[in-house]
PDB file of N, CA and C in Angstrom:
ATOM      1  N   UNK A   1      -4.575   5.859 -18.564  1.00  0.00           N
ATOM      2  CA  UNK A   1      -3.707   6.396 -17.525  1.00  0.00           C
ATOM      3  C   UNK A   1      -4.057   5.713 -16.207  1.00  0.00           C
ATOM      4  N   UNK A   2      -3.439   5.426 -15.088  1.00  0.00           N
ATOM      5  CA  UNK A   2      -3.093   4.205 -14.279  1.00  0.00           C
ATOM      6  C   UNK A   2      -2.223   5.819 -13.112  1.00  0.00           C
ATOM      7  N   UNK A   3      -3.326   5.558 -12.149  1.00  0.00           N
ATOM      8  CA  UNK A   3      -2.456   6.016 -10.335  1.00  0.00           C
ATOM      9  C   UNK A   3      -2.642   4.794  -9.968  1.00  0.00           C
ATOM     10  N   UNK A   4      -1.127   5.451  -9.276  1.00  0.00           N
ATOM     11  CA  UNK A   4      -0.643   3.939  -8.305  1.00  0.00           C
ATOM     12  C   UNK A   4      -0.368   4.733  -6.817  1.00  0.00           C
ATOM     13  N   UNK A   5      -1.332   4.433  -5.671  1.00  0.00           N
ATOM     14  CA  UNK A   5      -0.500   4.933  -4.602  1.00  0.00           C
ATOM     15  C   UNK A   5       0.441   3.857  -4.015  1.00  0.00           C
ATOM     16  N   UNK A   6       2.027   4.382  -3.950  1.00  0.00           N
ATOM     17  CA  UNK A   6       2.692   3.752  -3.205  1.00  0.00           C
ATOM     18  C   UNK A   6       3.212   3.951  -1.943  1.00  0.00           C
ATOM     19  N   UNK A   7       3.150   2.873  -0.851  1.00  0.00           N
ATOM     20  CA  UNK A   7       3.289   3.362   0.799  1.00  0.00           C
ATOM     21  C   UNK A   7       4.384   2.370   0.907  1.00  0.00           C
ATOM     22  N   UNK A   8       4.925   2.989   1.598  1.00  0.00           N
ATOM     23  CA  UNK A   8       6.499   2.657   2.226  1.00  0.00           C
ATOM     24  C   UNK A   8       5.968   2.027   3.901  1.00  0.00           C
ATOM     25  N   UNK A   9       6.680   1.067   4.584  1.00  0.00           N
ATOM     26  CA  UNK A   9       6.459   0.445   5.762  1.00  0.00           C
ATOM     27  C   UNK A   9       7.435  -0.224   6.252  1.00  0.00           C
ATOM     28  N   UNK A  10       7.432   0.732   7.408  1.00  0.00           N
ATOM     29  CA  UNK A  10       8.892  -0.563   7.780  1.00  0.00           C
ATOM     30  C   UNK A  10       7.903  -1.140   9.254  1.00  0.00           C
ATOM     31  N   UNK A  11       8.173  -2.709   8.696  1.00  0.00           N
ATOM     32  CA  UNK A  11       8.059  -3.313   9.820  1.00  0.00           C
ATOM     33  C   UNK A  11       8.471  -3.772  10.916  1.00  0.00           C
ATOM     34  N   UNK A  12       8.135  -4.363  12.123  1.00  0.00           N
ATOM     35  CA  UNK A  12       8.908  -4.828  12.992  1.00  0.00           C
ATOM     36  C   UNK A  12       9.095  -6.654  12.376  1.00  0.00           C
ATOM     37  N   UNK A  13       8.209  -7.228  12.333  1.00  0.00           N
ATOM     38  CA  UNK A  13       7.860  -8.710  12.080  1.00  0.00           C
ATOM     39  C   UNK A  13       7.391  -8.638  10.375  1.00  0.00           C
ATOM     40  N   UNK A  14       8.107  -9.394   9.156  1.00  0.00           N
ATOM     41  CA  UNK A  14       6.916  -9.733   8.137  1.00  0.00           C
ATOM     42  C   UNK A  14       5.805 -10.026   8.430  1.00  0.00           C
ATOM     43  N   UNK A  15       6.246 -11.278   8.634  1.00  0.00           N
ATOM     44  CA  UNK A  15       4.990 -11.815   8.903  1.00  0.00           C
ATOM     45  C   UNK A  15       3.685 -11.427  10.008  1.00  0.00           C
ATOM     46  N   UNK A  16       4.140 -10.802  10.620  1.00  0.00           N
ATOM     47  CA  UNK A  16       2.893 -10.144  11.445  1.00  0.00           C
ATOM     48  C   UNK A  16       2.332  -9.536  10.968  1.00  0.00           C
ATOM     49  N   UNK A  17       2.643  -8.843  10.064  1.00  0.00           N
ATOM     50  CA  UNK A  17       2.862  -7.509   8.812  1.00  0.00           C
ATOM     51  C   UNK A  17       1.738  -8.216   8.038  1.00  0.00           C
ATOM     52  N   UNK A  18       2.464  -9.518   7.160  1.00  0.00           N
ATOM     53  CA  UNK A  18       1.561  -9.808   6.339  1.00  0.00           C
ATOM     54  C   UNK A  18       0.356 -10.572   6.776  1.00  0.00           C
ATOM     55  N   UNK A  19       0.271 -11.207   8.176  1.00  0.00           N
ATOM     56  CA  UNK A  19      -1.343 -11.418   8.148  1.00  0.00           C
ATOM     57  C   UNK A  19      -2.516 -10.410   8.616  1.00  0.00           C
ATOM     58  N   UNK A  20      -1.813  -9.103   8.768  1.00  0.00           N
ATOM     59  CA  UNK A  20      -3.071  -8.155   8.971  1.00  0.00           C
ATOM     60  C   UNK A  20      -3.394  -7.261   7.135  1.00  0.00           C
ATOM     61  N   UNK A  21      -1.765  -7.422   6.716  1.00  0.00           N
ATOM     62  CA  UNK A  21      -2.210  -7.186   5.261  1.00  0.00           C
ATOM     63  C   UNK A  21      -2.945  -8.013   4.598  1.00  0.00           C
ATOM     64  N   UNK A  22      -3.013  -9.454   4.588  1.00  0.00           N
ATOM     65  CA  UNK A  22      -3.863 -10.043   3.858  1.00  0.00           C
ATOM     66  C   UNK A  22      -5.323 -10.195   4.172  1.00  0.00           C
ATOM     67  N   UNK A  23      -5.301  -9.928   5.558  1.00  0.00           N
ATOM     68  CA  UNK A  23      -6.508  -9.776   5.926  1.00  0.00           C
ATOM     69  C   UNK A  23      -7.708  -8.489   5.264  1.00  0.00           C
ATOM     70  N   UNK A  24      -6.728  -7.636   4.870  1.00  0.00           N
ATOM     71  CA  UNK A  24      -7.394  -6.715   3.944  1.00  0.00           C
ATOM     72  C   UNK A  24      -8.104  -5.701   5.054  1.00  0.00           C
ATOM     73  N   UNK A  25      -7.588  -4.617   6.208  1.00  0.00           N
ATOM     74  CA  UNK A  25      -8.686  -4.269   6.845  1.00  0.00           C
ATOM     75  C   UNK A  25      -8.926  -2.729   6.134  1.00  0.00           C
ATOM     76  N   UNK A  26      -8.572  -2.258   5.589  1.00  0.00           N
ATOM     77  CA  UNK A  26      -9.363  -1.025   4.304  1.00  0.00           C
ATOM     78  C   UNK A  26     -10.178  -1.512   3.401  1.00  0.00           C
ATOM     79  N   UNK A  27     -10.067  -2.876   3.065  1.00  0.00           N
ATOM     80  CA  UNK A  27     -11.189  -2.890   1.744  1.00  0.00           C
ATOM     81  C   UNK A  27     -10.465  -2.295   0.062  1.00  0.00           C
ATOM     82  N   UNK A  28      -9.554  -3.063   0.043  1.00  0.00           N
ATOM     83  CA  UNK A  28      -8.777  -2.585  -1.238  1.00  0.00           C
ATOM     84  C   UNK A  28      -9.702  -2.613  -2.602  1.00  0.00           C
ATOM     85  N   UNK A  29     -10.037  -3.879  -2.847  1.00  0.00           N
ATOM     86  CA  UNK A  29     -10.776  -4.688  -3.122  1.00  0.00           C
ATOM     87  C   UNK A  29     -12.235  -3.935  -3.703  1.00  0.00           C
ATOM     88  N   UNK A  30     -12.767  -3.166  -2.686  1.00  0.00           N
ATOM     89  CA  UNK A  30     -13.807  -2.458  -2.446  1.00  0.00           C
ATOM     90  C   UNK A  30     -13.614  -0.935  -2.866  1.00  0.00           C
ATOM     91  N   UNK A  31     -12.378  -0.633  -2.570  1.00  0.00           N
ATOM     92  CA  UNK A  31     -12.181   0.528  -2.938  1.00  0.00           C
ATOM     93  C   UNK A  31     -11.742   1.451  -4.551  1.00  0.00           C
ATOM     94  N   UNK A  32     -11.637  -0.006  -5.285  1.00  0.00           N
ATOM     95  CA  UNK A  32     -11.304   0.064  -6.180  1.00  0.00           C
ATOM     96  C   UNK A  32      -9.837  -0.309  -7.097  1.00  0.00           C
ATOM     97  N   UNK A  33      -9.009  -0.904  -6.242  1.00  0.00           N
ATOM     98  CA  UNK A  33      -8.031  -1.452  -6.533  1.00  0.00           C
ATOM     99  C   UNK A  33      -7.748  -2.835  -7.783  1.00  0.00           C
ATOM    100  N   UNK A  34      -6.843  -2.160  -8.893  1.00  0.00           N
ATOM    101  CA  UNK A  34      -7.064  -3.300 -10.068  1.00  0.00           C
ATOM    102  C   UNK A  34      -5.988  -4.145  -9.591  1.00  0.00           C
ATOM    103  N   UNK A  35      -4.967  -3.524  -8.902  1.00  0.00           N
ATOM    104  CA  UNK A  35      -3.980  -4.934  -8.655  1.00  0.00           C
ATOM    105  C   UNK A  35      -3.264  -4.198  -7.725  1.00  0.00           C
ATOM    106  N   UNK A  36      -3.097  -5.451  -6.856  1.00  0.00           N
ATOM    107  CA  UNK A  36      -1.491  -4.789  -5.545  1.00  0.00           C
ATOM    108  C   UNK A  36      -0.208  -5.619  -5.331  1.00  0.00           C
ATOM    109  N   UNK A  37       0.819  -5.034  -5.546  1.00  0.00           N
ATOM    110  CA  UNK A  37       1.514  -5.389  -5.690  1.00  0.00           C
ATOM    111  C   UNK A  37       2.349  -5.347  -4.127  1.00  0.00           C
ATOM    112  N   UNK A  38       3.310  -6.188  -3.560  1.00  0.00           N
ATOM    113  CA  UNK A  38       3.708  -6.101  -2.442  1.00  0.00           C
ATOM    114  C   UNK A  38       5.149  -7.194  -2.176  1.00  0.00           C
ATOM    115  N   UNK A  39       6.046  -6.059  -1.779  1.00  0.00           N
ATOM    116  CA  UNK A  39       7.239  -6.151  -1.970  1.00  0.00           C
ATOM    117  C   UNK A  39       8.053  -5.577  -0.544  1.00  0.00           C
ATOM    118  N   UNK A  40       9.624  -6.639  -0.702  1.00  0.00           N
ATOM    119  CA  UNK A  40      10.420  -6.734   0.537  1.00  0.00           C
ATOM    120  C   UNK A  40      11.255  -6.389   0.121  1.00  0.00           C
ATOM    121  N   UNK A  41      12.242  -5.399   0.182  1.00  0.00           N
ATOM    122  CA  UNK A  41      13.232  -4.631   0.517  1.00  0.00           C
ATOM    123  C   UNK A  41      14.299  -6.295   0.660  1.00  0.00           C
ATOM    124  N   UNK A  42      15.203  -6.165  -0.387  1.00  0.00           N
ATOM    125  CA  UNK A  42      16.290  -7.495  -0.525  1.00  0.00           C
ATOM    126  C   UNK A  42      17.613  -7.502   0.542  1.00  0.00           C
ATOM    127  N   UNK A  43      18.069  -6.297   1.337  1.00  0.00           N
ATOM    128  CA  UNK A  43      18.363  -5.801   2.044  1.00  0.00           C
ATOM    129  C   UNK A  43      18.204  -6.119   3.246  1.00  0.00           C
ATOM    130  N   UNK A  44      16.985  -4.939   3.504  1.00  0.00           N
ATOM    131  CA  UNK A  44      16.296  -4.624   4.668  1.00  0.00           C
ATOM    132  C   UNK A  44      15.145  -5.826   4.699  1.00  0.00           C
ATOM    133  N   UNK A  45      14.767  -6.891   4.745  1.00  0.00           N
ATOM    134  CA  UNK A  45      13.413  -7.618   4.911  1.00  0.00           C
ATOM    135  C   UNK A  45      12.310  -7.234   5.570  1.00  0.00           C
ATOM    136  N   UNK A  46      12.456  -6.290   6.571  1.00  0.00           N
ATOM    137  CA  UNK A  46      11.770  -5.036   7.535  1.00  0.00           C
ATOM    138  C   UNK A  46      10.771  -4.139   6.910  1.00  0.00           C
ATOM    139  N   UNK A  47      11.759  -3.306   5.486  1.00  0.00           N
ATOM    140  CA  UNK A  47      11.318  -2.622   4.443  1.00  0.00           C
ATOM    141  C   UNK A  47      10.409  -3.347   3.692  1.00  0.00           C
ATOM    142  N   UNK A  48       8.813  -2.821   3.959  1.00  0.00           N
ATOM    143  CA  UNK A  48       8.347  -3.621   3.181  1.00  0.00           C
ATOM    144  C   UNK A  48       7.705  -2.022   2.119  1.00  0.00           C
ATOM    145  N   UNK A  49       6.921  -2.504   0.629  1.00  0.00           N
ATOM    146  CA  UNK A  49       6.755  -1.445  -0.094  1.00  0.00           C
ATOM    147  C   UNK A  49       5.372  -2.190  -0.550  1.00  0.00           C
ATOM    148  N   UNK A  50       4.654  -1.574  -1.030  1.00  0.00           N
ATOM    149  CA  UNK A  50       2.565  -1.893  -1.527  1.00  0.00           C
ATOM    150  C   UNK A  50       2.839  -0.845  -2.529  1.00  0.00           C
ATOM    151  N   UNK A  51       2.545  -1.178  -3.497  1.00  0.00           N
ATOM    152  CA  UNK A  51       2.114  -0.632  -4.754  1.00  0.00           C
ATOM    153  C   UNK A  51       0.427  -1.287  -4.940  1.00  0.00           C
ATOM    154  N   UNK A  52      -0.192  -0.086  -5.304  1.00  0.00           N
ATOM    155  CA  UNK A  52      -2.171  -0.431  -5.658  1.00  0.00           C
ATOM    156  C   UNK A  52      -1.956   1.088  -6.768  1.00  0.00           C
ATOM    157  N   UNK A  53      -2.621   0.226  -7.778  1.00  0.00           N
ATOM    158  CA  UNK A  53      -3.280   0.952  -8.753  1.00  0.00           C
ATOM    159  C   UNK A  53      -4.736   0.977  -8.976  1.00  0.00           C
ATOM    160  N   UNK A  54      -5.190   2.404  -9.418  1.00  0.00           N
ATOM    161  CA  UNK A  54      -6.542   2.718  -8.923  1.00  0.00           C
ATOM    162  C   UNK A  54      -6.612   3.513 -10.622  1.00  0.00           C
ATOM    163  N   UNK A  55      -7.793   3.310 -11.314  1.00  0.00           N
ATOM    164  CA  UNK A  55      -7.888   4.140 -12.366  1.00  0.00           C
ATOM    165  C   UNK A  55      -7.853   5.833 -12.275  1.00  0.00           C
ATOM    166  N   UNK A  56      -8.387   6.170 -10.773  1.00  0.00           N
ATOM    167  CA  UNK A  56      -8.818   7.610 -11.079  1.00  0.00           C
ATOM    168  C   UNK A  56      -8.024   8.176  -9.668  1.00  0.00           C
ATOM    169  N   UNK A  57      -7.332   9.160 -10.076  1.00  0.00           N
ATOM    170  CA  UNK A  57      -6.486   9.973  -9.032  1.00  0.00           C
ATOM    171  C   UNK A  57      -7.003   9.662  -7.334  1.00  0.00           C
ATOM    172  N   UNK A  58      -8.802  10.273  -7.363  1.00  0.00           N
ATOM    173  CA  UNK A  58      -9.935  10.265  -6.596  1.00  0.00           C
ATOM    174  C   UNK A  58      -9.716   8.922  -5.866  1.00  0.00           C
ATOM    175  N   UNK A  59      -9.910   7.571  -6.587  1.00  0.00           N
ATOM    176  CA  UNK A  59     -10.069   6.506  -5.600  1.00  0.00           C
ATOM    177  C   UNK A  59      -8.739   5.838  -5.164  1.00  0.00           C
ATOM    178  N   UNK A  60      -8.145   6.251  -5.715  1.00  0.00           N
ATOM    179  CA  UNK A  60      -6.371   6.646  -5.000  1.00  0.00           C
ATOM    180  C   UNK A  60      -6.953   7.379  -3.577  1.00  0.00           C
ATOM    181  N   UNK A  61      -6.703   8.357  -3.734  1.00  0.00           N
ATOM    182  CA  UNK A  61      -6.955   9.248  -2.926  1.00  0.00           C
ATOM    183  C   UNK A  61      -8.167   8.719  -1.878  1.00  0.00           C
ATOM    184  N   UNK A  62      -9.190   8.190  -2.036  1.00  0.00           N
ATOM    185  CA  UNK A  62     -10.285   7.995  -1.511  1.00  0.00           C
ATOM    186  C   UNK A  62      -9.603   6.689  -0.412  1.00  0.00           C
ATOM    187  N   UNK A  63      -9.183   5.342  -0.869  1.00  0.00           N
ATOM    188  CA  UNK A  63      -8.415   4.292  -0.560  1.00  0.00           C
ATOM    189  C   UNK A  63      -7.234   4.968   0.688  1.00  0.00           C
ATOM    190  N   UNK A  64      -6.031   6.154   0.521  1.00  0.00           N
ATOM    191  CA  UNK A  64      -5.394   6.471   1.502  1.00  0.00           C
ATOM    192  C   UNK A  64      -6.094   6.586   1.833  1.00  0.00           C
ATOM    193  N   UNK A  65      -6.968   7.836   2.298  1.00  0.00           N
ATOM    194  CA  UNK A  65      -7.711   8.180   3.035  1.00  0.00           C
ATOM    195  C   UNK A  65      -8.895   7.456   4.221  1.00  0.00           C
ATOM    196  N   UNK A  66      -9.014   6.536   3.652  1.00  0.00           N
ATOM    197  CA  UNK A  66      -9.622   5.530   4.488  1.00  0.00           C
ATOM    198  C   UNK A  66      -8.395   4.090   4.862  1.00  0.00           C
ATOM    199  N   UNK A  67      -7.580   3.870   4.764  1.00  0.00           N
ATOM    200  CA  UNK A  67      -6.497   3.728   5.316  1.00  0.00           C
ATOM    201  C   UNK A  67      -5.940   4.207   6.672  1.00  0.00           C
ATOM    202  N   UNK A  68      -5.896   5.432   6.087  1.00  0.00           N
ATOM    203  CA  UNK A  68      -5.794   6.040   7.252  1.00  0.00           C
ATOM    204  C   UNK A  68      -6.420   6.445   8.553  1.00  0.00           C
ATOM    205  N   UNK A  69      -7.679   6.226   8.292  1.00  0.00           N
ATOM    206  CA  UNK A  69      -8.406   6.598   9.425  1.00  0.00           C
ATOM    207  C   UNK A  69      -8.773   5.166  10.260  1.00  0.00           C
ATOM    208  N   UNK A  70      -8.940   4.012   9.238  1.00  0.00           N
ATOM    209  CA  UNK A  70      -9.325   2.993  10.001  1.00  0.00           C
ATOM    210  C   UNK A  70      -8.322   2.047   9.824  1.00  0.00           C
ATOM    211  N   UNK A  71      -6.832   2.071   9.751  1.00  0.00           N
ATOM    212  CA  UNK A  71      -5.746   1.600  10.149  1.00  0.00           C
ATOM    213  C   UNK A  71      -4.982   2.268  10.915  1.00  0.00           C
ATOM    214  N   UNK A  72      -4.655   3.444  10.031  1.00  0.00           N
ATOM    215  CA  UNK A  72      -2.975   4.113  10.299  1.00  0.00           C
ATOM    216  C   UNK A  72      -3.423   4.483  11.833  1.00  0.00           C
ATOM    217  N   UNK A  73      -4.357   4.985  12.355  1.00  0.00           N
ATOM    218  CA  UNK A  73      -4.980   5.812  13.338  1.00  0.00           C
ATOM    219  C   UNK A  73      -4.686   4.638  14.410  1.00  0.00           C
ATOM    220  N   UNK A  74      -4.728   3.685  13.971  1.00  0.00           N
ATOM    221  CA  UNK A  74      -4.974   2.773  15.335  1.00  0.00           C
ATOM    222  C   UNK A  74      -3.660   2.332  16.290  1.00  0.00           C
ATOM    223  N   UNK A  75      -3.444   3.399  17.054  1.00  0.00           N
ATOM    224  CA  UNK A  75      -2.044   3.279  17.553  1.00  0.00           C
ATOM    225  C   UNK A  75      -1.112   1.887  18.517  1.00  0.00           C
ATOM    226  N   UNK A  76      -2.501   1.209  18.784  1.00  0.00           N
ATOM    227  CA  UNK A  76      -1.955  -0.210  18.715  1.00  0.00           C
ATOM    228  C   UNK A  76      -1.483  -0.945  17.780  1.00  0.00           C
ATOM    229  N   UNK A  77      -2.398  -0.832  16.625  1.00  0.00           N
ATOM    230  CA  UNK A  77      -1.871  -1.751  15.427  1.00  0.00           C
ATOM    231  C   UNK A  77      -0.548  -1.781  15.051  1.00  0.00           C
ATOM    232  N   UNK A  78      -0.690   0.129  14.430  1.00  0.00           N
ATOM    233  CA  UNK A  78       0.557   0.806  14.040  1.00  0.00           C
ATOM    234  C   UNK A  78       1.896   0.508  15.075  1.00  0.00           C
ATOM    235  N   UNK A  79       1.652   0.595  16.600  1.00  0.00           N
ATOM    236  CA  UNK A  79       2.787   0.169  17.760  1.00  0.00           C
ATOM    237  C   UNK A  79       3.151  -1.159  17.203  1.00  0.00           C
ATOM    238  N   UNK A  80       2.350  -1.848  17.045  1.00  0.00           N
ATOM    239  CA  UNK A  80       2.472  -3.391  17.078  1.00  0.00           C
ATOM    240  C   UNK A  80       3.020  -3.892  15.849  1.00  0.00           C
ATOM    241  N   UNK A  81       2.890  -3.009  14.836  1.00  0.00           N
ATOM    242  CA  UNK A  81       3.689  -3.364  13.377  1.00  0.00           C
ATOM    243  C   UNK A  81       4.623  -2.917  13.345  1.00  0.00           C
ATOM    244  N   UNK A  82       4.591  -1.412  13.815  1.00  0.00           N
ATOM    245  CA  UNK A  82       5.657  -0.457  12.669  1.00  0.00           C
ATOM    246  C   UNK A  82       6.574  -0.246  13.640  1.00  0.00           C
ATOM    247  N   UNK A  83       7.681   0.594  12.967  1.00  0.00           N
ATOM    248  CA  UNK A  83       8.974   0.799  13.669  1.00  0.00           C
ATOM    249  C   UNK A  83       8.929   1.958  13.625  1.00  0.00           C
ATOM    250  N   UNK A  84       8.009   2.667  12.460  1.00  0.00           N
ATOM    251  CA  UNK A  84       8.161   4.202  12.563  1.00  0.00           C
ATOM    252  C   UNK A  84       6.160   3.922  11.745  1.00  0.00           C
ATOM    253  N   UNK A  85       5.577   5.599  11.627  1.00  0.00           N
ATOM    254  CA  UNK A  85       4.511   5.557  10.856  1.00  0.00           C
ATOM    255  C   UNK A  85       5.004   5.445   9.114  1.00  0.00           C
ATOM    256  N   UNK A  86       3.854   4.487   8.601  1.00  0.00           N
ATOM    257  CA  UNK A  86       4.387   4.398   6.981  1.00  0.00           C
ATOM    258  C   UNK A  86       3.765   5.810   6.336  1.00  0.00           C
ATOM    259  N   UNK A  87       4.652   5.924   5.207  1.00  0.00           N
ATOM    260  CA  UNK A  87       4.489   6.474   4.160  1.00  0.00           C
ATOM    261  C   UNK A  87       3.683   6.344   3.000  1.00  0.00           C
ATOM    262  N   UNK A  88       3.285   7.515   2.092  1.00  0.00           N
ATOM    263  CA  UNK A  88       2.533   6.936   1.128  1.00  0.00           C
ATOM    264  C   UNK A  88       2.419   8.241   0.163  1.00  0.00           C
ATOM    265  N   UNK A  89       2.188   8.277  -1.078  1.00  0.00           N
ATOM    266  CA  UNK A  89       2.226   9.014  -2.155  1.00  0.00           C
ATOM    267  C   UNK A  89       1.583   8.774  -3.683  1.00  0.00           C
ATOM    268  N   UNK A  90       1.029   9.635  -4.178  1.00  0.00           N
ATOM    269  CA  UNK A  90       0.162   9.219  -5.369  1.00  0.00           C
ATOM    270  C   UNK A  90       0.891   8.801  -6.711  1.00  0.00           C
ATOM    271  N   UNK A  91       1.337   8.407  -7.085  1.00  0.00           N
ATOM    272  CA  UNK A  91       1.737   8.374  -8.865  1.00  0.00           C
ATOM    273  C   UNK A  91       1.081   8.413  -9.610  1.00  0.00           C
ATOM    274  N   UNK A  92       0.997   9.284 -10.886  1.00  0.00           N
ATOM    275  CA  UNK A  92       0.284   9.460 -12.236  1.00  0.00           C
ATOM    276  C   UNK A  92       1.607   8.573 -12.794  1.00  0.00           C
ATOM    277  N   UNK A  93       1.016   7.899 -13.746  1.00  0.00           N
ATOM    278  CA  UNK A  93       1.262   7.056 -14.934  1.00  0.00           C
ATOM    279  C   UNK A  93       1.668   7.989 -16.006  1.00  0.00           C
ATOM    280  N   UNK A  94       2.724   8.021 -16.425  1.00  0.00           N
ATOM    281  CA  UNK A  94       3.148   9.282 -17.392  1.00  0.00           C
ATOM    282  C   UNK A  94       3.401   8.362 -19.098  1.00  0.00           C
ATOM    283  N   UNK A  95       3.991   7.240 -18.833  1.00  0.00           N
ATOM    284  CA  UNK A  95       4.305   6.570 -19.698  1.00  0.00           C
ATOM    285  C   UNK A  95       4.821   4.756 -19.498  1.00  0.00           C
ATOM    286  N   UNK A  96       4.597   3.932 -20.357  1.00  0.00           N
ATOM    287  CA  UNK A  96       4.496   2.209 -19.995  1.00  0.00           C
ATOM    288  C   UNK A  96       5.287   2.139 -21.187  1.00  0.00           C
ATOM    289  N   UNK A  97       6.298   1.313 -20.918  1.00  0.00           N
ATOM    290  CA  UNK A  97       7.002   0.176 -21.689  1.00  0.00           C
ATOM    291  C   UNK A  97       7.013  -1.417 -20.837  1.00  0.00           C
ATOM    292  N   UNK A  98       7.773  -2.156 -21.953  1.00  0.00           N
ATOM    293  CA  UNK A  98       7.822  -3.458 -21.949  1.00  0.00           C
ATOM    294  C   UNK A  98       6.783  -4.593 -22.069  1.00  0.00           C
ATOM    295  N   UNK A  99       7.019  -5.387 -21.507  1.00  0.00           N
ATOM    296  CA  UNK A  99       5.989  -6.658 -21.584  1.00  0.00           C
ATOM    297  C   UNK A  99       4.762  -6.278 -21.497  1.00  0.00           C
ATOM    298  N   UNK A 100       3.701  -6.941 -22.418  1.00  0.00           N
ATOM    299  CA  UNK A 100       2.189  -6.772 -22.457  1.00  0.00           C
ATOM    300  C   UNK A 100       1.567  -5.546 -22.647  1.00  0.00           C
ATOM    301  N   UNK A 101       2.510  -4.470 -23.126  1.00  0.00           N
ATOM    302  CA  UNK A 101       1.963  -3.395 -23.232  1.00  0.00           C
ATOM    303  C   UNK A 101       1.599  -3.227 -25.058  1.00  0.00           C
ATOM    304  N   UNK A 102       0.825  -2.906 -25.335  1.00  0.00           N
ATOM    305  CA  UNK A 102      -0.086  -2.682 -26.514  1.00  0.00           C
ATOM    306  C   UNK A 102       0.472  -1.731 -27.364  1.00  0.00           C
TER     307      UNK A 102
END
């Protein structure tokens, strides 16, 4: 079984967007993250979406949570990216089809 927290972001700039995301300042990596996925709204290019899967509800949970305090909190950053504050929510893994699945 596989949580995925997914956070919603609308940006002002991608790319401004994406060099503080790649820069990694939570520690994904560290926190326990098996893969992240990160995606643009075909639409909206603004809309950006992060999918991270974490084995255990906890380091889901553990990962927002420190997110939040040493990103989301930082009301420059957040001014300087966002258009509004992002979103974010846990998923349990209920069931997998298709490719590579066992």
């Amino acid at each position: 079984m596989m949580f995925t927290l997914q956070i919603s972001y609308p940006v002002r700039d991608y790319e401004a967007f994406k060099k503080v995301f790649d820069s990694d300042p939570a520690g994904r990596a560290a926190s326990g993250a098996k893969s992240v996925r990160l995606f643009r709204d075909t639409e909206e290019q603004n809309n950006v979406a992060v999918l991270l899967d974490f084995d255990t509800k906890d380091a889901a949970s553990g990962f927002l949570k420190k997110l939040r305090s040493d990103v989301w909190d930082n009301p420059d950053l957040i001014g300087r990216l966002m258009t509004a504050a992002p979103s974010a929510r846990i998923l349990e893994e209920t069931a997998r089809e298709g490719q590579g699945v066992a």
